[in-house]
Structures are given as structure tokens and as C-alpha cells.
PDB file of N, CA and C in Angstrom:
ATOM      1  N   UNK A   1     -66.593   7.913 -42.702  1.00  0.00           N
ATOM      2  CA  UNK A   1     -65.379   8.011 -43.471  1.00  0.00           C
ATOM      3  C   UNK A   1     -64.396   8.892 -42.715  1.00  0.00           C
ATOM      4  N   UNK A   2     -62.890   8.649 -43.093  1.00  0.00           N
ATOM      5  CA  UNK A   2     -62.092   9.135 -42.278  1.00  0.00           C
ATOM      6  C   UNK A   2     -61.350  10.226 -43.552  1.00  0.00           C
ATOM      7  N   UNK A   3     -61.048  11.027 -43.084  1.00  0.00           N
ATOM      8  CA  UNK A   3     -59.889  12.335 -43.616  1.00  0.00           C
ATOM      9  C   UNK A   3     -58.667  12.707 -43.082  1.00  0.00           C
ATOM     10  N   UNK A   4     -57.834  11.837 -44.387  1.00  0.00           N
ATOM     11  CA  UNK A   4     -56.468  11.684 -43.923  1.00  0.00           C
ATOM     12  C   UNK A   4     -55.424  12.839 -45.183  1.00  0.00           C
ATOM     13  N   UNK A   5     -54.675  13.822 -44.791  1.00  0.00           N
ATOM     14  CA  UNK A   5     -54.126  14.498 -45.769  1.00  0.00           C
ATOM     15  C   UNK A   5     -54.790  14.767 -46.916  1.00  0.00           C
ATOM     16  N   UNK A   6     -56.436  15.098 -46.777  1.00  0.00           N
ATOM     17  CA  UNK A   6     -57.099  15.523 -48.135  1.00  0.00           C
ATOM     18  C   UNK A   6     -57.842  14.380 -48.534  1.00  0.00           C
ATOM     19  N   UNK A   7     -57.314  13.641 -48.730  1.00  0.00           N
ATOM     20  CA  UNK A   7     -58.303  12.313 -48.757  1.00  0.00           C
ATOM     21  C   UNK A   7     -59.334  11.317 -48.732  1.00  0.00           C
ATOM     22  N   UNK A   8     -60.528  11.508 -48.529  1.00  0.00           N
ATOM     23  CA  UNK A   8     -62.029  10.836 -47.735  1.00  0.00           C
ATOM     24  C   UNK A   8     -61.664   9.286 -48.443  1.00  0.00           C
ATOM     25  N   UNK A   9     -61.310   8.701 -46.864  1.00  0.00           N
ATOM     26  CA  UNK A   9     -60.933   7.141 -47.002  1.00  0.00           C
ATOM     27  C   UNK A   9     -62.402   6.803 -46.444  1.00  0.00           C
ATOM     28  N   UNK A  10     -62.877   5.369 -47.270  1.00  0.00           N
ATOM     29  CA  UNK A  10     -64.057   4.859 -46.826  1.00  0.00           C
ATOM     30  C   UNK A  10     -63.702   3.701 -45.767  1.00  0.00           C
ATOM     31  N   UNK A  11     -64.434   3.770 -44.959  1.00  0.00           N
ATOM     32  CA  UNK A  11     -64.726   2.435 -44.002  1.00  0.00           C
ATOM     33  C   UNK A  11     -64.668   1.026 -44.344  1.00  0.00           C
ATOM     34  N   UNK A  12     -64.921   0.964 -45.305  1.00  0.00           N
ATOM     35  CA  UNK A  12     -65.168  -0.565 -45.570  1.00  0.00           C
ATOM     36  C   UNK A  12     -64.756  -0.446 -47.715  1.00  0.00           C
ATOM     37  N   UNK A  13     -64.498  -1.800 -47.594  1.00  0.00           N
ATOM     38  CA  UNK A  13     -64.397  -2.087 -49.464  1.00  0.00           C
ATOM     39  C   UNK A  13     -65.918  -1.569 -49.971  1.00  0.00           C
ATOM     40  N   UNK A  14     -65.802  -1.264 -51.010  1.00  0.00           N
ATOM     41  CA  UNK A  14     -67.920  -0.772 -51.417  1.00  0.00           C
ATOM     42  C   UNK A  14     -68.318  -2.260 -51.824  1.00  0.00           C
ATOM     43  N   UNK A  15     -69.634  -1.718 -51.519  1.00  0.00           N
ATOM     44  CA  UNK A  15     -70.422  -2.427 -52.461  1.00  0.00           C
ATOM     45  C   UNK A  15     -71.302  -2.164 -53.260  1.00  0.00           C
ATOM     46  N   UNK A  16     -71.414  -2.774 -54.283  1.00  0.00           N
ATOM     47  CA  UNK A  16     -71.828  -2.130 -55.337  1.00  0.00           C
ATOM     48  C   UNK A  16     -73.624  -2.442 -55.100  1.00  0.00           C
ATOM     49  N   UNK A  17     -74.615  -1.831 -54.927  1.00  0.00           N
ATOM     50  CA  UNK A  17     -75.971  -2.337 -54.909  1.00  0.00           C
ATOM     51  C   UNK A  17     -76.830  -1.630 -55.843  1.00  0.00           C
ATOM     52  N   UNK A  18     -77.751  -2.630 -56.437  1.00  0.00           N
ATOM     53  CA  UNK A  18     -78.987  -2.108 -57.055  1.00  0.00           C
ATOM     54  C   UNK A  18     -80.513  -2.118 -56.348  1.00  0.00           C
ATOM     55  N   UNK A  19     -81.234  -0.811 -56.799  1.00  0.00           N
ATOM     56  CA  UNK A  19     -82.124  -1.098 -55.951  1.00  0.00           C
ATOM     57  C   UNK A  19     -83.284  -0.938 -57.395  1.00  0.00           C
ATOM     58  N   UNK A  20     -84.648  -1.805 -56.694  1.00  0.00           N
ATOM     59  CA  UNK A  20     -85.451  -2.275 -57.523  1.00  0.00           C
ATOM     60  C   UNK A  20     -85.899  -1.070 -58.627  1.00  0.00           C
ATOM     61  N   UNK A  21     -85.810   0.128 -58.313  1.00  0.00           N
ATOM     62  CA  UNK A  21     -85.725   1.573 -59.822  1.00  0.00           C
ATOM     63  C   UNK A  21     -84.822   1.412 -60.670  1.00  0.00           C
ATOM     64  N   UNK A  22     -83.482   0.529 -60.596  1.00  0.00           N
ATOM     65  CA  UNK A  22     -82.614   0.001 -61.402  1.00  0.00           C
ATOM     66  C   UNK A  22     -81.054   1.097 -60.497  1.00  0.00           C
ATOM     67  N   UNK A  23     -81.804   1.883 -60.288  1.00  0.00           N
ATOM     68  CA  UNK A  23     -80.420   2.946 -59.538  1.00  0.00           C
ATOM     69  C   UNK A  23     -79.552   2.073 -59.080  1.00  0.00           C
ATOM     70  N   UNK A  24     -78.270   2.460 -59.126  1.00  0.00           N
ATOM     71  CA  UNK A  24     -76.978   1.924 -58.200  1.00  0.00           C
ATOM     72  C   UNK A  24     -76.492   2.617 -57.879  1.00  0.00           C
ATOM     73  N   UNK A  25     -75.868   1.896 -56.421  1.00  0.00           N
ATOM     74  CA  UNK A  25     -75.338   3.063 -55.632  1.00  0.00           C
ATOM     75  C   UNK A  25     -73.833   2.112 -54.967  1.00  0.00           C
ATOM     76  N   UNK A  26     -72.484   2.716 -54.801  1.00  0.00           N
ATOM     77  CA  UNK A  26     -71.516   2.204 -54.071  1.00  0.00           C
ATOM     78  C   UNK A  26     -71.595   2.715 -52.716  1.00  0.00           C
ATOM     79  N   UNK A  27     -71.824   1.723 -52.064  1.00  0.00           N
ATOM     80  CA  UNK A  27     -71.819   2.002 -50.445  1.00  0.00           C
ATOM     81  C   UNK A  27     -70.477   1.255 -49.476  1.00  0.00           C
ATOM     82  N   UNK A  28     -70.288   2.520 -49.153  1.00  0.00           N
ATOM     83  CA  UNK A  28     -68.626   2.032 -48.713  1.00  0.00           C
ATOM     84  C   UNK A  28     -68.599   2.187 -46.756  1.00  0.00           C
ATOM     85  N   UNK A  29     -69.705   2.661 -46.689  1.00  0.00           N
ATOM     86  CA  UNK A  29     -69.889   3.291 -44.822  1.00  0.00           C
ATOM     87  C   UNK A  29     -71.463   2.884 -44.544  1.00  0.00           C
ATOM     88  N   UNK A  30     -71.284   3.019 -42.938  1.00  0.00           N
ATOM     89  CA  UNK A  30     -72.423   2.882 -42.199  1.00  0.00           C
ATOM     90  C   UNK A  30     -73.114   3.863 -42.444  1.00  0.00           C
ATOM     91  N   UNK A  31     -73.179   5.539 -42.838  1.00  0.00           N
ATOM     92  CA  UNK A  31     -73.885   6.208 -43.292  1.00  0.00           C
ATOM     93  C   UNK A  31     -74.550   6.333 -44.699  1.00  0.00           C
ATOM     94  N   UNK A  32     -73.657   5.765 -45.305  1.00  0.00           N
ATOM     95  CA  UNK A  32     -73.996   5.598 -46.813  1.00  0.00           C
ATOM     96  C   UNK A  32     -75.503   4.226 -46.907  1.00  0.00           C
ATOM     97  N   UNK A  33     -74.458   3.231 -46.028  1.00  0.00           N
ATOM     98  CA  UNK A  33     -75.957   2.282 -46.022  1.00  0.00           C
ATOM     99  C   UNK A  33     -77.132   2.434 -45.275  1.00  0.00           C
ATOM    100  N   UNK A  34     -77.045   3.490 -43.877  1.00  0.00           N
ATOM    101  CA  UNK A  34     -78.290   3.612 -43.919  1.00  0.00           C
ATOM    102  C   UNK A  34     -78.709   4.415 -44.665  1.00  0.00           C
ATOM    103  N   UNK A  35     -78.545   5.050 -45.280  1.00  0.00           N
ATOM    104  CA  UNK A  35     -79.425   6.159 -46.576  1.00  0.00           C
ATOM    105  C   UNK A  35     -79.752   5.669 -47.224  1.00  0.00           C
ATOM    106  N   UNK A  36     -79.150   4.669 -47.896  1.00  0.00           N
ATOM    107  CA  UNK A  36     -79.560   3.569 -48.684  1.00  0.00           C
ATOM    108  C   UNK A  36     -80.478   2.677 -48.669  1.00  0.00           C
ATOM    109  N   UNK A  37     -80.912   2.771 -46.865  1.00  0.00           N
ATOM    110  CA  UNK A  37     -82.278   1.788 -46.620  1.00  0.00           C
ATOM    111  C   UNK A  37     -83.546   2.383 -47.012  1.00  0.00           C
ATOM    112  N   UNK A  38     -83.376   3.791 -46.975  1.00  0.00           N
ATOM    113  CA  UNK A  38     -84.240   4.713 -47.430  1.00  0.00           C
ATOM    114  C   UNK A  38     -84.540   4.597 -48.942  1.00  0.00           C
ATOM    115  N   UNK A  39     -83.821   3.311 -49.517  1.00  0.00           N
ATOM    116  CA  UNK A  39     -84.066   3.445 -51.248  1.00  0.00           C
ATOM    117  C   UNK A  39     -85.452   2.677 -51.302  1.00  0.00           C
ATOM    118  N   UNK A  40     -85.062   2.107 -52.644  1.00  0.00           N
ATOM    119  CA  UNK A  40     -86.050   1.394 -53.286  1.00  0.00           C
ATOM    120  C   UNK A  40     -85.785  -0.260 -53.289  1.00  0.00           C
ATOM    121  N   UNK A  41     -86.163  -0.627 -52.066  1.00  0.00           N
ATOM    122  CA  UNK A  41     -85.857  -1.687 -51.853  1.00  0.00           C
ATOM    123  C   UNK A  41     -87.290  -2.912 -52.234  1.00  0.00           C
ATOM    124  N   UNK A  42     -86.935  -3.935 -52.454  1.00  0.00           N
ATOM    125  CA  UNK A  42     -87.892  -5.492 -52.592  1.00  0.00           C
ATOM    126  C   UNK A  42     -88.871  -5.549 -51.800  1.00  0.00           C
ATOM    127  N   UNK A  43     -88.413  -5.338 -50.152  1.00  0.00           N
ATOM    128  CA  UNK A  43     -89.112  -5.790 -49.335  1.00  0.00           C
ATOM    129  C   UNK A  43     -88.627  -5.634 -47.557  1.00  0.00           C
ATOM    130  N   UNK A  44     -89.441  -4.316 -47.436  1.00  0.00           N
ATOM    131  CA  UNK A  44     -89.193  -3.610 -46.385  1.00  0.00           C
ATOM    132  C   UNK A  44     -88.981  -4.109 -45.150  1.00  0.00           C
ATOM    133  N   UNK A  45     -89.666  -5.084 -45.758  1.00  0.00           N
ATOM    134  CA  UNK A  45     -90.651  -5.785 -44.275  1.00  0.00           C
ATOM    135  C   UNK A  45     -89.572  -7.371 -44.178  1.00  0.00           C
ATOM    136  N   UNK A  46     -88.933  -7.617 -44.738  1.00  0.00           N
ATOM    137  CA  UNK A  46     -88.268  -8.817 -44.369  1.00  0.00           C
ATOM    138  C   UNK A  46     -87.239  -8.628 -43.548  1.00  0.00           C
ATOM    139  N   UNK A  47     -86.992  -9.686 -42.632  1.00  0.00           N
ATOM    140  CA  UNK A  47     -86.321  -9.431 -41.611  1.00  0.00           C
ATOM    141  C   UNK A  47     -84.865  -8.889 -41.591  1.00  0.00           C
ATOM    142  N   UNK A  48     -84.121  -9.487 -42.608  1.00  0.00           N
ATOM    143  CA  UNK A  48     -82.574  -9.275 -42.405  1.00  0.00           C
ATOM    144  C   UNK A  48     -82.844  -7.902 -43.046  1.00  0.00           C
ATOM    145  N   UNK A  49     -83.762  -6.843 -43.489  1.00  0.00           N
ATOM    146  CA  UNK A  49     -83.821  -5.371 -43.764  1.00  0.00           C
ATOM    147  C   UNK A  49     -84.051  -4.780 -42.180  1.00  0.00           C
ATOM    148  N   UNK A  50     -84.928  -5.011 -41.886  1.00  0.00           N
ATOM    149  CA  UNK A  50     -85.227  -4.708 -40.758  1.00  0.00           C
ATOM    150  C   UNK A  50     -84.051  -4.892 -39.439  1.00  0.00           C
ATOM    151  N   UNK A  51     -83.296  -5.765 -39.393  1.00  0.00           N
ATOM    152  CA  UNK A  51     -82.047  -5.998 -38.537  1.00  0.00           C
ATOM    153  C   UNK A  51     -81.045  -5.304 -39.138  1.00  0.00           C
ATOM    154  N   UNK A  52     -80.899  -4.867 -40.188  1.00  0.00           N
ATOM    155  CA  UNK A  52     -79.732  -4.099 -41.175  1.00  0.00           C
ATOM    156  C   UNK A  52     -80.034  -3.164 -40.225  1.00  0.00           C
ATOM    157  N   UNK A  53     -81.347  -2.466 -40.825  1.00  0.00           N
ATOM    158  CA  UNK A  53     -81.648  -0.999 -40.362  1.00  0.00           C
ATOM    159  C   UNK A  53     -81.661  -0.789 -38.800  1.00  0.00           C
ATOM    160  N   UNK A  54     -82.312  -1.220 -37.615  1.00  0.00           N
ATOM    161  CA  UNK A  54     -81.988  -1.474 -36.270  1.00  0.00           C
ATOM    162  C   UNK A  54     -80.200  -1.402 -36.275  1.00  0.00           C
ATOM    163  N   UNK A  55     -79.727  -2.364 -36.543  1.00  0.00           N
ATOM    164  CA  UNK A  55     -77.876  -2.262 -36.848  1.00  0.00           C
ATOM    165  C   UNK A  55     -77.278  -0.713 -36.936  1.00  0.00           C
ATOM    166  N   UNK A  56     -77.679  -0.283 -37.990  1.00  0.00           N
ATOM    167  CA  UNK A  56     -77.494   0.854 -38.430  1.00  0.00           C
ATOM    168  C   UNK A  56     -77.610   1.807 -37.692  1.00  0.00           C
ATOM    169  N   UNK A  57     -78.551   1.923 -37.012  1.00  0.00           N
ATOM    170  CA  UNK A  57     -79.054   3.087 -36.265  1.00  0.00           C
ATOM    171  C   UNK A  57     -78.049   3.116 -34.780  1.00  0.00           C
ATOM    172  N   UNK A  58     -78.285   1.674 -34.819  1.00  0.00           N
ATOM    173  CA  UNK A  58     -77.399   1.913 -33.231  1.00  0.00           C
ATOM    174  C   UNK A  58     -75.947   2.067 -33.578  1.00  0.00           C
ATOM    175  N   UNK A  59     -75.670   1.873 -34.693  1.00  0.00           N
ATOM    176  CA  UNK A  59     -74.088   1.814 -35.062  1.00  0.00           C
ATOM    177  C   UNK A  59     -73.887   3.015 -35.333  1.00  0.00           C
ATOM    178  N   UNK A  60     -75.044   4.147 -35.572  1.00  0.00           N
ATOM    179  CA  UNK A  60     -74.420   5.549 -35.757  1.00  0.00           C
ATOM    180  C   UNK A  60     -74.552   6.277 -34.281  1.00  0.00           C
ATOM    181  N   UNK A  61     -75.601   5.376 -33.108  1.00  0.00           N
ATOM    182  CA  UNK A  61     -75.722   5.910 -32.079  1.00  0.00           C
ATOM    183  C   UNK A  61     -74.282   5.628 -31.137  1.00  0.00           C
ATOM    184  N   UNK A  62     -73.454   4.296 -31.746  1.00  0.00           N
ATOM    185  CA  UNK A  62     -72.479   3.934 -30.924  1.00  0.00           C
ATOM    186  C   UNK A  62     -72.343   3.027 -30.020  1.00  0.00           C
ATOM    187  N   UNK A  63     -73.984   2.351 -29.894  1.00  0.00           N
ATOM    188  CA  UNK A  63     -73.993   0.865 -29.528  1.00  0.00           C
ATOM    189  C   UNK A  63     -73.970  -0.614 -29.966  1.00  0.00           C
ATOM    190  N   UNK A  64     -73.629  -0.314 -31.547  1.00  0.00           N
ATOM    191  CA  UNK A  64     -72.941  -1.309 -32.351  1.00  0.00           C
ATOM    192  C   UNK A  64     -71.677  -1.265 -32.767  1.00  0.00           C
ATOM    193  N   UNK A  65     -71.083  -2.049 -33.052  1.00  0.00           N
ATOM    194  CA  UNK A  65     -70.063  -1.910 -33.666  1.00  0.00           C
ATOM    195  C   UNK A  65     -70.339  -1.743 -35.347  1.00  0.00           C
ATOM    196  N   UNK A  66     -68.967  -1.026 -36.345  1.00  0.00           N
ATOM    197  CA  UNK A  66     -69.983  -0.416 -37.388  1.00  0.00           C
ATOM    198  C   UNK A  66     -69.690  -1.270 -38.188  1.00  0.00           C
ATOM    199  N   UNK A  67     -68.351  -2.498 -37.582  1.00  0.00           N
ATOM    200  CA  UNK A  67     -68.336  -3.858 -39.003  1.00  0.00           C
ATOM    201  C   UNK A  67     -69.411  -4.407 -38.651  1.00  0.00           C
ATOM    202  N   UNK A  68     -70.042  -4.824 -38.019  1.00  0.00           N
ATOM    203  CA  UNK A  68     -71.134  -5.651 -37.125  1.00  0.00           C
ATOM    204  C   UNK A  68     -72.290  -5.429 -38.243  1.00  0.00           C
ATOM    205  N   UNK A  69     -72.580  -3.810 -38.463  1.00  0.00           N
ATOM    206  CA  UNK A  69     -74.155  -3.509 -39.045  1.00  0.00           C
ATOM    207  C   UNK A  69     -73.468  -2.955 -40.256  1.00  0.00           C
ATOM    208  N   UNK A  70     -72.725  -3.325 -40.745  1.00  0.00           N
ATOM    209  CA  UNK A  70     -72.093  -3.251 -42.149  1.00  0.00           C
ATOM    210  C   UNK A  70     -71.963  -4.505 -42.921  1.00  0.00           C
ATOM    211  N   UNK A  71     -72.067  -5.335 -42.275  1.00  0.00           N
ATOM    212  CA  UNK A  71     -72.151  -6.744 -42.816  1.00  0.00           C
ATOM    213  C   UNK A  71     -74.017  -7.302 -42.600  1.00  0.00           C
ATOM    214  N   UNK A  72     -74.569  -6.644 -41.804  1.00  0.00           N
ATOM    215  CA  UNK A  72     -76.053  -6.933 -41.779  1.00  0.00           C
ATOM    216  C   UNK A  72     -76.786  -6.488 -43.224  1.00  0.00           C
ATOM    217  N   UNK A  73     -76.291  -4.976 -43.481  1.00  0.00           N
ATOM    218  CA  UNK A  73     -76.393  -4.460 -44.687  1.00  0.00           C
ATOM    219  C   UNK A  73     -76.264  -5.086 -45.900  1.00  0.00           C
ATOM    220  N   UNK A  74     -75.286  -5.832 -45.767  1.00  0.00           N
ATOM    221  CA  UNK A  74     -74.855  -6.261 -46.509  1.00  0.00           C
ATOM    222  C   UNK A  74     -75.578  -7.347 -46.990  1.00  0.00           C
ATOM    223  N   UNK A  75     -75.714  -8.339 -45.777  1.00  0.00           N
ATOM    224  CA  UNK A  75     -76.865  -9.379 -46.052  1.00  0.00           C
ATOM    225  C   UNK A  75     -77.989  -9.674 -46.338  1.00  0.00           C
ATOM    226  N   UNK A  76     -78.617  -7.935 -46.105  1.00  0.00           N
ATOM    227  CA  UNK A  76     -79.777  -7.942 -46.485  1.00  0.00           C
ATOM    228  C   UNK A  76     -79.912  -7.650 -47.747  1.00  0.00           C
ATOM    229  N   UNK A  77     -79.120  -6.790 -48.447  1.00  0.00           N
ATOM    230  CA  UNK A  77     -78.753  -6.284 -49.683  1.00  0.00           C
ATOM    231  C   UNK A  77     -78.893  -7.694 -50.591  1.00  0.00           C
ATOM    232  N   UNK A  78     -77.936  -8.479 -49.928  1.00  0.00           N
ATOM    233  CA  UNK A  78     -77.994 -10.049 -50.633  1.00  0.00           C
ATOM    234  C   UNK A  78     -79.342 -10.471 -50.747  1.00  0.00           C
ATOM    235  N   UNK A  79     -79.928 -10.717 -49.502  1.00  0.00           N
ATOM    236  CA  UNK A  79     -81.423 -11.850 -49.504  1.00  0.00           C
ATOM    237  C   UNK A  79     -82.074 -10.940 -50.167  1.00  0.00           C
ATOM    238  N   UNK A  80     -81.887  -9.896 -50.884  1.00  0.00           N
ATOM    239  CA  UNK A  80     -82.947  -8.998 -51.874  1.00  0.00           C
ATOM    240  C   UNK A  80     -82.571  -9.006 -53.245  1.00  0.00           C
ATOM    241  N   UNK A  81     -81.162 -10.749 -53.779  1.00  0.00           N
ATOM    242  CA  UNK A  81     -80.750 -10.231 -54.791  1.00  0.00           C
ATOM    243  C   UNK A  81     -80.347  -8.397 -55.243  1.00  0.00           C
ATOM    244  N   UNK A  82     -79.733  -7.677 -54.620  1.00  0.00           N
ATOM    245  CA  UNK A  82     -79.255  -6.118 -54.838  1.00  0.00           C
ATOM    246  C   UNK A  82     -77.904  -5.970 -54.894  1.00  0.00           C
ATOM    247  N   UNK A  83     -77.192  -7.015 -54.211  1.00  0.00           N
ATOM    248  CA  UNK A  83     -76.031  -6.992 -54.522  1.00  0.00           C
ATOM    249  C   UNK A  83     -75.271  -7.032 -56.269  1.00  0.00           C
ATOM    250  N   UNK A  84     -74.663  -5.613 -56.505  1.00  0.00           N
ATOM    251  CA  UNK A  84     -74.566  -6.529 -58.116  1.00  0.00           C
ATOM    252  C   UNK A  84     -72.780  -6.789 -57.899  1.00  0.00           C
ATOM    253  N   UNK A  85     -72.362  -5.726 -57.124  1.00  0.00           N
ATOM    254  CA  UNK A  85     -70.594  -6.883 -56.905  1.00  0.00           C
ATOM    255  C   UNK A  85     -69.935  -6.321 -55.355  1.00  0.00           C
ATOM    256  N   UNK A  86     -69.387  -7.198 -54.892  1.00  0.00           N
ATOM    257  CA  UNK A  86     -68.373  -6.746 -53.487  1.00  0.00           C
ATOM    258  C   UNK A  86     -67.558  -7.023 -53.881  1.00  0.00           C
ATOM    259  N   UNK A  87     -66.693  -7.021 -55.057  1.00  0.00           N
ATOM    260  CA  UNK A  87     -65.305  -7.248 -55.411  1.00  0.00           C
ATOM    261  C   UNK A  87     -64.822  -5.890 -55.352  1.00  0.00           C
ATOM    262  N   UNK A  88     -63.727  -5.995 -54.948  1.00  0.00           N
ATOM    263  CA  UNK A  88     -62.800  -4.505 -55.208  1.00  0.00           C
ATOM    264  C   UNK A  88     -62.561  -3.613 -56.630  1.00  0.00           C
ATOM    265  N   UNK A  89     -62.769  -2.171 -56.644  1.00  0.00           N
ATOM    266  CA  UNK A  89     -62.811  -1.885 -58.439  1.00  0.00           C
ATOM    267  C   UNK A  89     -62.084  -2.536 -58.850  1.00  0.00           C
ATOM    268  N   UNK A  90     -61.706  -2.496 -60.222  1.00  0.00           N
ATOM    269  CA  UNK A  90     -60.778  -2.485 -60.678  1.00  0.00           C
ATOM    270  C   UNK A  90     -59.541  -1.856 -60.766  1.00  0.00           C
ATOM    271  N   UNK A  91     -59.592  -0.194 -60.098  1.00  0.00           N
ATOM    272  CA  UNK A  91     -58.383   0.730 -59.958  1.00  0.00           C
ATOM    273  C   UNK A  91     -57.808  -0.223 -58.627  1.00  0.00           C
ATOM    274  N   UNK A  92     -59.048  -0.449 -57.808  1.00  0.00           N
ATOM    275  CA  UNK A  92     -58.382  -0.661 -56.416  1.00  0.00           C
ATOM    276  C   UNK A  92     -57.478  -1.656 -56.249  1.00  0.00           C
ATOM    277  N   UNK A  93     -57.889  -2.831 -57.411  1.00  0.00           N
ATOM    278  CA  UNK A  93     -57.000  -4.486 -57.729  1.00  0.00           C
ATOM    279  C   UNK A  93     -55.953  -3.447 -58.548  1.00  0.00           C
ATOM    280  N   UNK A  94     -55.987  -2.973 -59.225  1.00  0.00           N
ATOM    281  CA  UNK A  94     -54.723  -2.605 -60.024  1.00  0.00           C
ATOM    282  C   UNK A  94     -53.597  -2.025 -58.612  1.00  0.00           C
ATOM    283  N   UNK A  95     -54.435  -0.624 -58.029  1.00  0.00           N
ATOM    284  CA  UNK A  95     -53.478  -0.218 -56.999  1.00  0.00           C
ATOM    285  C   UNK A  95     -52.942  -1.114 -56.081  1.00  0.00           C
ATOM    286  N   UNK A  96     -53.537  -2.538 -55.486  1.00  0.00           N
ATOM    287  CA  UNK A  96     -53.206  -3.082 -55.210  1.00  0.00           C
ATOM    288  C   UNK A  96     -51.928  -4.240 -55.474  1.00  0.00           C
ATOM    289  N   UNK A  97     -52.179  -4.611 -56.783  1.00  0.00           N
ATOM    290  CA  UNK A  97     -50.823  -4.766 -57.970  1.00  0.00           C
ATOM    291  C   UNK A  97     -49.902  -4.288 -57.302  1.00  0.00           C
ATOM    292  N   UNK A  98     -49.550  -3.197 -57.591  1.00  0.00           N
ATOM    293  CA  UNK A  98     -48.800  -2.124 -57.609  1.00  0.00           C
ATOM    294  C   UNK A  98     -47.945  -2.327 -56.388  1.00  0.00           C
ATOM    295  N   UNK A  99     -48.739  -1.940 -55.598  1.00  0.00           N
ATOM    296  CA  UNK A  99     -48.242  -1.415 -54.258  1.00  0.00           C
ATOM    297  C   UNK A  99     -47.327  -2.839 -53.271  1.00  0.00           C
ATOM    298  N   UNK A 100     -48.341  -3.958 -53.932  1.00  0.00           N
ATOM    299  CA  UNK A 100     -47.443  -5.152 -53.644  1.00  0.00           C
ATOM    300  C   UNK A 100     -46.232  -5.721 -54.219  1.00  0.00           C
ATOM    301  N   UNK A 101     -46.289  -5.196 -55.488  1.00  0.00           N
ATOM    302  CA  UNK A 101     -44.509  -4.807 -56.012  1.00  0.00           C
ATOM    303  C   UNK A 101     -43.655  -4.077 -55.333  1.00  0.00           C
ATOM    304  N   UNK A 102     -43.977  -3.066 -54.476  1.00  0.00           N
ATOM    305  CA  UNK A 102     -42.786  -2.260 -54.109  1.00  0.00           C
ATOM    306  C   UNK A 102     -42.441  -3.132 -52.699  1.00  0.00           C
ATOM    307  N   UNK A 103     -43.117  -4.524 -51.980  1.00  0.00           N
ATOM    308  CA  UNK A 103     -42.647  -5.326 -51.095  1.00  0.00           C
ATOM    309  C   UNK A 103     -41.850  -6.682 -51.724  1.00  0.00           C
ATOM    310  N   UNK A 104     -42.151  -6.815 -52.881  1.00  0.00           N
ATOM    311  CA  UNK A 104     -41.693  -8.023 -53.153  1.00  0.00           C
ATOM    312  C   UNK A 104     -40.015  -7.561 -53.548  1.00  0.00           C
TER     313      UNK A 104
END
């Protein structure tokens, strides 16, 4: 995440995931999702977890790119049914509203 005038802007739109304890968590960064691999996941051992996490690691080492293993995350999150939404909040569609009024 970046810090702009006070701010902690996230990397990416969140996503919203559940993990099999029922916990949810919004993961908006490459650090957030790998911590997140550390949850309570379906199934450790299936591959697109396992390529998430590899992703991850090198994307905090700097030999991935971090949309690259942010979208692996992502997919694996999916093939585990955990995804419960990647839509933008609702503040964020509203701010978005908004902000596209002051161009029109």
C-alpha cells in the first residue's frame, strides 16, 4: 500500500474472501494476500493455492510483478469457492458517482 497525504491507498480494488472458519477478510494488496494464505483455507495442496503462494513470495521478493500474483490469489481464492464479492464497496461506487459528475 501506498501513503499519499495521510492516506493508506490500497493496491488493487479488495476482495472480499471467506475462509472455511467462516472469517472474512478484505484483501486489497500482495501482503494482505499472502497472510491470507496462512488462513483457513479448503485445500492447501491444490495447485492454483500453491502458484498463488510461489506468486506471492516472489512478488514481495520483486521477481514478480504484484498484478501478476494478485490475480493468482485471486484465482485461487475462486477455485476454493472463497470469493464472496470483487465488486467495488458500495462507498467506493457511490464515490465514484460522484466524482464522475464533477467531469460531466
Amino acid at each position: 500500500m501506498t501513503v499519499k497525504e495521510g492516506l493508506i491507498l490500497a493496491a488493487f480494488l479488495p476482495v472480499q474472501i471467506k475462509f472455511v472458519n467462516f472469517e472474512t477478510s478484505a484483501i486489497s494488496s500482495v501482503a494482505e494476500a499472502r497472510a491470507a494464505m496462512n488462513g483457513a483455507w479448503k485445500n492447501k495442496e491444490m495447485h492454483s493455492y500453491r502458484q498463488a503462494l510461489r506468486l506471492l513470495d516472489e512478488a514481495q521478493a520483486g521477481t514478480c510483478r504484484q498484478s501478476i500474483a494478485f490475480e493468482a490469489f485471486v484465482k485461487a481464492a475462486r477455485d476454493q469457492d472463497m470469493v464472496v464479492s470483487g465488486q467495488p464497496s458500495k462507498g467506493l461506487s457511490l464515490l465514484d458517482a460522484l466524482t464522475s459528475s464533477i467531469y460531466d
